[in-house]
Protein backbone atom coordinates (compact mmCIF):
# COMPACT_ATOMS: atom_id res chain seq x y z
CA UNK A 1 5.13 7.17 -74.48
CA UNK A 2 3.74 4.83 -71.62
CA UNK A 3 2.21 2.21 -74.21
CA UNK A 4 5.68 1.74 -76.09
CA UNK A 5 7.60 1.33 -72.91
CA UNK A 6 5.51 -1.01 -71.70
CA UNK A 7 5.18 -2.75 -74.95
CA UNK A 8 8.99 -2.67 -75.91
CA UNK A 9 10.69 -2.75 -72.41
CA UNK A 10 8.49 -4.16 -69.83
CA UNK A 11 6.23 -7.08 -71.36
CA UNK A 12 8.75 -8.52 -73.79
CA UNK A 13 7.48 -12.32 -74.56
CA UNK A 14 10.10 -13.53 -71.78
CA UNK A 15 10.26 -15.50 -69.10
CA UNK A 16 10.25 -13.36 -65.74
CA UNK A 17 8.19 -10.71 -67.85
CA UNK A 18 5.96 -8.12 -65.91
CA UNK A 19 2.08 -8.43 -66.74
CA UNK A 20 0.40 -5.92 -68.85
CA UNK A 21 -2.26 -5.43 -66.00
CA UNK A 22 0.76 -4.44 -63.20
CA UNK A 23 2.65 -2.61 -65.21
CA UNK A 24 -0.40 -0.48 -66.12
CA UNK A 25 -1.66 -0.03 -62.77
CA UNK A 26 1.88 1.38 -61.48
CA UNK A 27 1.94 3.89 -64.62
CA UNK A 28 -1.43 4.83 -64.21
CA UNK A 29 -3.06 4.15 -67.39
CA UNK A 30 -5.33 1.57 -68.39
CA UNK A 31 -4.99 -2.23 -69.88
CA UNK A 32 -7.73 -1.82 -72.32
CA UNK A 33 -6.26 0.94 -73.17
CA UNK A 34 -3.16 -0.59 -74.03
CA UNK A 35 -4.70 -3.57 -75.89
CA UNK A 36 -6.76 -0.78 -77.66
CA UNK A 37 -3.13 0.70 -78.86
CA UNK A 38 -1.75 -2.87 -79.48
CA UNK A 39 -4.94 -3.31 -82.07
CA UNK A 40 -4.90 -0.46 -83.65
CA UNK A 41 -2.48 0.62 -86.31
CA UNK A 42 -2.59 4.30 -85.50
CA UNK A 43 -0.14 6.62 -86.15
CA UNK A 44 2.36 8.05 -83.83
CA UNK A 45 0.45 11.46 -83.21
CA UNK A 46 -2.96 9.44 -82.39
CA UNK A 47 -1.12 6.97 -80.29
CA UNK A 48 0.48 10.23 -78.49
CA UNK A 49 -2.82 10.89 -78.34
CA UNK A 50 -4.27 8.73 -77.16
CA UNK A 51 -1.95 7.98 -74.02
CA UNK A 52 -2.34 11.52 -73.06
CA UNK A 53 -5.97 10.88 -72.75
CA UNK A 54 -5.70 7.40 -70.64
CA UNK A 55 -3.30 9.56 -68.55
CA UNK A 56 -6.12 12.74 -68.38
CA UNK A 57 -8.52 10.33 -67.63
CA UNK A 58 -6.54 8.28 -64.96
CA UNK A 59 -6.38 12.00 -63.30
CA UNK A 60 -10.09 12.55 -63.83
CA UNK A 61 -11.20 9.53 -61.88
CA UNK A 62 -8.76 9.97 -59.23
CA UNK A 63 -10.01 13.48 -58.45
CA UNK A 64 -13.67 11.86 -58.13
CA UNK A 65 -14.65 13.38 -61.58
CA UNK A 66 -14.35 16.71 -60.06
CA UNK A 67 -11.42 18.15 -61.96
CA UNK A 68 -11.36 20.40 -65.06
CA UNK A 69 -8.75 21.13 -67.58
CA UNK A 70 -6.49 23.49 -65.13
CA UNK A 71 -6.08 20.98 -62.32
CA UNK A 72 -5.53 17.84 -64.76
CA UNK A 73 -3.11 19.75 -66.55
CA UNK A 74 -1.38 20.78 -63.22
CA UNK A 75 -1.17 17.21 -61.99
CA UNK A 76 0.17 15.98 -65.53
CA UNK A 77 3.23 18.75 -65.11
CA UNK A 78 3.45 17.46 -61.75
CA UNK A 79 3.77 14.21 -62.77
CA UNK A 80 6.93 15.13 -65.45
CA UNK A 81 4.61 15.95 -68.36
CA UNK A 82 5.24 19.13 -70.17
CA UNK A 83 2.07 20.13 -71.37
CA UNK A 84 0.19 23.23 -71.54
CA UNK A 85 -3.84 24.11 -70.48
CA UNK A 86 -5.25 24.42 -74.01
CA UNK A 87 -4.00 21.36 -75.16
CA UNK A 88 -5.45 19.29 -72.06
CA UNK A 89 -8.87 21.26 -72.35
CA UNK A 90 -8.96 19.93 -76.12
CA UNK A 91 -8.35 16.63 -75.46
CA UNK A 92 -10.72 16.42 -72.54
CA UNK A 93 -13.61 17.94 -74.90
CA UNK A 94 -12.69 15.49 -77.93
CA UNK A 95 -12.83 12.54 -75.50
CA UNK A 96 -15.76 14.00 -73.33
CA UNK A 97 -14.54 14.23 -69.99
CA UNK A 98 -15.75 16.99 -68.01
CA UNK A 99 -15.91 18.31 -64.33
CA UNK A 100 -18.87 17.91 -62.32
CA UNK A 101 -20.63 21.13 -62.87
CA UNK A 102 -22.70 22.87 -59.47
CA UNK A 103 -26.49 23.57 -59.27
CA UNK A 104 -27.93 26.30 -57.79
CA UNK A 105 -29.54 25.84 -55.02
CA UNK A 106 -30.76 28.11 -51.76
CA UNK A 107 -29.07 27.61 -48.61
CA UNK A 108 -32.68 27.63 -45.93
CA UNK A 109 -30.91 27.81 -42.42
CA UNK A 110 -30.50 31.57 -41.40
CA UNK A 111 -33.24 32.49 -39.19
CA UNK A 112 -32.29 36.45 -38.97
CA UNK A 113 -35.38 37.37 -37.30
CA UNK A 114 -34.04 37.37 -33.12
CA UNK A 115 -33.48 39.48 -30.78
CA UNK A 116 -30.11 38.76 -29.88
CA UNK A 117 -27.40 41.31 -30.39
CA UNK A 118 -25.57 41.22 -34.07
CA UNK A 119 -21.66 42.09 -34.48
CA UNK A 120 -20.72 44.69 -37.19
CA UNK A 121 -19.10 43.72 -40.57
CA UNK A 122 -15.34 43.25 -39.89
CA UNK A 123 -14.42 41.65 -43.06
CA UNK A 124 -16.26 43.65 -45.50
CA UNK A 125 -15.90 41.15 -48.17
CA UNK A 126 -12.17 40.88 -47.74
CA UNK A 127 -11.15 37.14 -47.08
CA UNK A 128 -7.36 37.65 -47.43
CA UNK A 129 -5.10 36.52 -44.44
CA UNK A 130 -1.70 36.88 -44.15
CA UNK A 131 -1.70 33.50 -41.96
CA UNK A 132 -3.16 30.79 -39.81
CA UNK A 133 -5.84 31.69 -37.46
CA UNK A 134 -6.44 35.54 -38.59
CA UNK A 135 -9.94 34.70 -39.86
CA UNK A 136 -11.97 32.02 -39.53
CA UNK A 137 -15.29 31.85 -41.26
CA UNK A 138 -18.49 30.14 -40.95
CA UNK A 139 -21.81 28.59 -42.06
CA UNK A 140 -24.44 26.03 -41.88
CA UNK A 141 -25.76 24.08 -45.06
CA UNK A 142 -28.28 21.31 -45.06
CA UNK A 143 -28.26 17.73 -47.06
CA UNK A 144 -31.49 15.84 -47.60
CA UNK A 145 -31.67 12.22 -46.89
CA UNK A 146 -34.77 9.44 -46.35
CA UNK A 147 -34.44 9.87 -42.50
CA UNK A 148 -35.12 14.25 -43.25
CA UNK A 149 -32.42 16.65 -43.03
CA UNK A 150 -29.12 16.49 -42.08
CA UNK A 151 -27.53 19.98 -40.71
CA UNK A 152 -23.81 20.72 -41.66
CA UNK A 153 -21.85 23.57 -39.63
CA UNK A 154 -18.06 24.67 -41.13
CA UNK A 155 -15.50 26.42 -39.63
CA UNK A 156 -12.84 27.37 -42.59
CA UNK A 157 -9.68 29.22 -42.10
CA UNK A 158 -9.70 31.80 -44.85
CA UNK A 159 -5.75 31.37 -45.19
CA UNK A 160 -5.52 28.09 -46.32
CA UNK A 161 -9.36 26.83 -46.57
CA UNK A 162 -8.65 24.00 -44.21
CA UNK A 163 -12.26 22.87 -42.53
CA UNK A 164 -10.67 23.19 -39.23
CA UNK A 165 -13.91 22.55 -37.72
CA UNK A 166 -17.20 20.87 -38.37
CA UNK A 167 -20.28 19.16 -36.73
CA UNK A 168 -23.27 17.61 -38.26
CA UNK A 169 -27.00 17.25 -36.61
CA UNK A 170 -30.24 16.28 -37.16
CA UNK A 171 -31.63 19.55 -35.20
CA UNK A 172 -30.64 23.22 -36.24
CA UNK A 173 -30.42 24.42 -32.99
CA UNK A 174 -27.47 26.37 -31.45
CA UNK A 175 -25.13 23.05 -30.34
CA UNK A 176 -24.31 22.28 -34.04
CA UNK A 177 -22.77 25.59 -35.05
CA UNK A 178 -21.28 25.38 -31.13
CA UNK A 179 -19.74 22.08 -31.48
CA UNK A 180 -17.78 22.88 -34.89
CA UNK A 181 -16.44 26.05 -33.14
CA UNK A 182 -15.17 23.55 -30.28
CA UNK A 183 -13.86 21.55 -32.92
CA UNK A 184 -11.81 24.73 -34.33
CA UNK A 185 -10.76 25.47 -30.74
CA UNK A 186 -10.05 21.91 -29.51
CA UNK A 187 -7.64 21.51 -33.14
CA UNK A 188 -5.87 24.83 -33.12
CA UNK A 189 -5.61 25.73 -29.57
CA UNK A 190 -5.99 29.20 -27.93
CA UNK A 191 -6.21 31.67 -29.76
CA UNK A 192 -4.50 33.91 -27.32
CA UNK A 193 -1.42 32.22 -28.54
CA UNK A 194 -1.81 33.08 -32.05
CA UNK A 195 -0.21 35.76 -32.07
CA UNK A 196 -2.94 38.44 -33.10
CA UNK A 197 -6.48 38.93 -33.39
CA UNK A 198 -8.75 36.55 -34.73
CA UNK A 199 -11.84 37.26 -36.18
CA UNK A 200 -14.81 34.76 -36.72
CA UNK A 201 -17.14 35.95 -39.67
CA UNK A 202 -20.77 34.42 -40.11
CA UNK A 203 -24.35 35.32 -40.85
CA UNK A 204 -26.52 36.95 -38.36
CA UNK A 205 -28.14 33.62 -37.54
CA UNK A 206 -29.71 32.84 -34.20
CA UNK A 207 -27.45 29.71 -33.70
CA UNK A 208 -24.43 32.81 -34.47
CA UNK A 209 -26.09 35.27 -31.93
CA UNK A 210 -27.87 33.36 -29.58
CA UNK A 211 -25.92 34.07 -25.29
CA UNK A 212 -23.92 30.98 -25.67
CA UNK A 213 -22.25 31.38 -28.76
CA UNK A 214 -21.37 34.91 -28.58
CA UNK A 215 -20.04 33.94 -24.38
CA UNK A 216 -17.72 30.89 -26.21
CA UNK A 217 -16.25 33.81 -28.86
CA UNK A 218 -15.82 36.41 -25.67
CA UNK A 219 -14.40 33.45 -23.38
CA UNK A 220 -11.04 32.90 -25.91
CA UNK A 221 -11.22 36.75 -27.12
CA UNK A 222 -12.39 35.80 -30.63
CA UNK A 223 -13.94 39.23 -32.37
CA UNK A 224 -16.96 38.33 -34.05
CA UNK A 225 -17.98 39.90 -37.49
CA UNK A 226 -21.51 39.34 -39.39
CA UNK A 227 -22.82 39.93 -42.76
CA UNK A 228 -25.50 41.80 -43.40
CA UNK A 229 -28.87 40.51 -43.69
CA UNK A 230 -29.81 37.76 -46.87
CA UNK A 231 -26.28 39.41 -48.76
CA UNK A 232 -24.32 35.91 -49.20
CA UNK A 233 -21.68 37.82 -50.95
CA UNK A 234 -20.19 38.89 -47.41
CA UNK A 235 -19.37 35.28 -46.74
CA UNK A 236 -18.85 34.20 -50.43
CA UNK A 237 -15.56 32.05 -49.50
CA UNK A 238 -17.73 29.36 -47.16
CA UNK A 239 -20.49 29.54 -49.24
CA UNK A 240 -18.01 28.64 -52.13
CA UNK A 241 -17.00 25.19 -49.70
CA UNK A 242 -20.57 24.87 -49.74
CA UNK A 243 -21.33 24.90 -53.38
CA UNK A 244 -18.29 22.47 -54.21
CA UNK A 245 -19.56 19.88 -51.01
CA UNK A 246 -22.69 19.86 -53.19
CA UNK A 247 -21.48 19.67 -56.59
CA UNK A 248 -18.84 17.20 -55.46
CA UNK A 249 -20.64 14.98 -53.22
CA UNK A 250 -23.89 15.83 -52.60
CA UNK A 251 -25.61 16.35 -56.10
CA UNK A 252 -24.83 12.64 -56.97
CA UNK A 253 -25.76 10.82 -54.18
CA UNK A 254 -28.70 9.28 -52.58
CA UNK A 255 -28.57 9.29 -48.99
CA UNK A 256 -31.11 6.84 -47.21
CA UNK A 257 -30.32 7.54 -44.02
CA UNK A 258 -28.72 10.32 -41.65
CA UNK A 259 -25.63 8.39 -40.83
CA UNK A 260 -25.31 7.33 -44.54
CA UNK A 261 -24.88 11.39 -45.38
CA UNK A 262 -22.55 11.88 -42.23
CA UNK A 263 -20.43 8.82 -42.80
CA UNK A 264 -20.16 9.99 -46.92
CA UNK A 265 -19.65 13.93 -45.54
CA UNK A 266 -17.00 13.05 -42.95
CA UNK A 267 -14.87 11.22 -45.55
CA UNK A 268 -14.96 13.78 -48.27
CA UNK A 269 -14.08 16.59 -45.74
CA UNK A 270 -11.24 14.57 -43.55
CA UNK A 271 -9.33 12.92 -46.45
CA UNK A 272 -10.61 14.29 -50.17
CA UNK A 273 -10.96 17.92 -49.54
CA UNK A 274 -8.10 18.27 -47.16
CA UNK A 275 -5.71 16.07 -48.20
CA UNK A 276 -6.08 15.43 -51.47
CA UNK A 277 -8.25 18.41 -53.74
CA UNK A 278 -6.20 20.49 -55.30
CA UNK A 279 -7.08 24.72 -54.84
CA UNK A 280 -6.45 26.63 -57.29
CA UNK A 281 -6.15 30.27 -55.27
CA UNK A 282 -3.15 27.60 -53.08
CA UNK A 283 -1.34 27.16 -55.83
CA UNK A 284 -3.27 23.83 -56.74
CA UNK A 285 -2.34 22.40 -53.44
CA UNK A 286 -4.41 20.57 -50.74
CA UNK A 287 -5.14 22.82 -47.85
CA UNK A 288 -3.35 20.47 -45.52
CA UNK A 289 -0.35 20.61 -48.20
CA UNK A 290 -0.46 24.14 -48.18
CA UNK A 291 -0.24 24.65 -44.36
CA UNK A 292 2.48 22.68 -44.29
CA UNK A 293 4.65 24.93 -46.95
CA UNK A 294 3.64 27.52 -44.69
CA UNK A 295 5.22 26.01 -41.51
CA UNK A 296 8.25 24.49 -43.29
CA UNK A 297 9.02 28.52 -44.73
């Protein structure tokens, strides 16, 4: 148990000794902790105890609060433990530690009603890829700050949920949803040397149909599928990014201002979503740890 080895091997009343506070930090539990243990005459299954929950909880505010009992109890195996689900889950309700849990809430930035030309269903609900740039999906979402909205476009390869492109505006016209797709392109290339086809699935909004979107697609002979009209179903894996953005980020913050909300947005994309959140459906790796399995097999 961490608290005995520190207790009995590293902070021995020595000169030379390591401090409590260090040797915590690089085992990742806490000092008060520890004193707590030192105080307390427990016995040894409540002192196993309670290290398991300074090391749950050590997890827990490392994955911002966001992670429940499958993901903590994946890191903790990852970390040497052997441990199983159920007995994380009960220790996480017993010492009240939960995931952040999503709110519903109605995505208002699909304006259906054009008269641009619409591309059939390709995907049909099927988001499976059997690699990189096969499908790439997208969406616009919206986060309210004290300055008025701030428009969020995604583009999300379906094989490994990387964000492989994104923009954020003020304005919902056409550039934002343009200028993550130039992302996407600018990141991954052409996709004329991917290989195969690759289709790009959104809704039928204008910013989706309008002349310059659908010429950008055509340019690098990228087929474009849409869902049908107000079913979110047929993009249900972006909306998904969308929910956990929100339940993750958004729901607990206060954004005064518009480049408060991109600066906040940008940072939980580029380094806590891609390179650190574990996924569940990638075998509770990080989508960029998962693309690079991919490449190294």
């Amino acid at each position: 148990m961490k608290f005995r080895f520190i207790s009995e091997k590293l902070v021995p009343h020595e000169a030379g000794a390591f401090s409590v506070v260090d040797c915590c930090r690089v085992l990742g539990v806490s000092h008060s902790g520890y004193y707590r243990w030192r105080r307390s005459p427990v016995s040894a299954r409540d002192a196993r105890e309670a290290e398991l929950v300074e090391e749950i909880r050590a997890i827990h505010e490392r994955s911002r609060r966001v992670y429940g009992s499958p993901r903590v109890c994946d890191a903790l195996v990852r970390e040497g433990r052997r441990i199983n689900r159920k007995t994380v889950a009960k220790a996480m309700r017993k010492a009240g530690i939960r995931a952040k849990t999503a709110r519903k809430f109605r995505v208002a930035t699909t304006d259906s009603r054009h008269a641009h030309p619409t591309a059939p269903n390709l995907v049909g609900r099927d988001f499976s890829s059997e690699g990189p740039n096969r499908l790439w999906l997208t969406d616009i979402t919206y986060v309210a700050t004290g300055e008025g909205f701030l428009y969020v476009a995604g583009v999300m390869d379906a094989w490994s949920r990387s964000i492989v492109g994104w923009s954020m505006s003020d304005s919902l016209d056409a550039s934002v949803a343009l200028d993550a797709l130039g992302m996407a392109l600018s990141r991954r290339g052409s996709p004329s040397g991917f290989g195969g086809e690759l289709v790009h699935h959104s809704d039928r909004g204008v910013q989706y149909a309008c002349g310059a979107y659908r010429e950008l697609l055509a340019r690098h002979g990228i087929a474009a599928s849409m869902s049908r009209v107000g079913d979110c179903y047929d993009n249900a894996m972006k909306e998904s990014f969308w929910a956990t953005l929100k339940k993750e980020l958004v729901h607990d913050a206060s954004f005064a201002t518009l480049d408060a909300a991109r600066s906040a947005i940008f940072e939980w994309i580029e380094v806590f979503y891609q390179r650190e959140r574990s996924h569940s459906a990638l075998g509770y790796l990080s989508p960029e740890a998962f693309e690079a399995a991919g490449r190294r097999n």
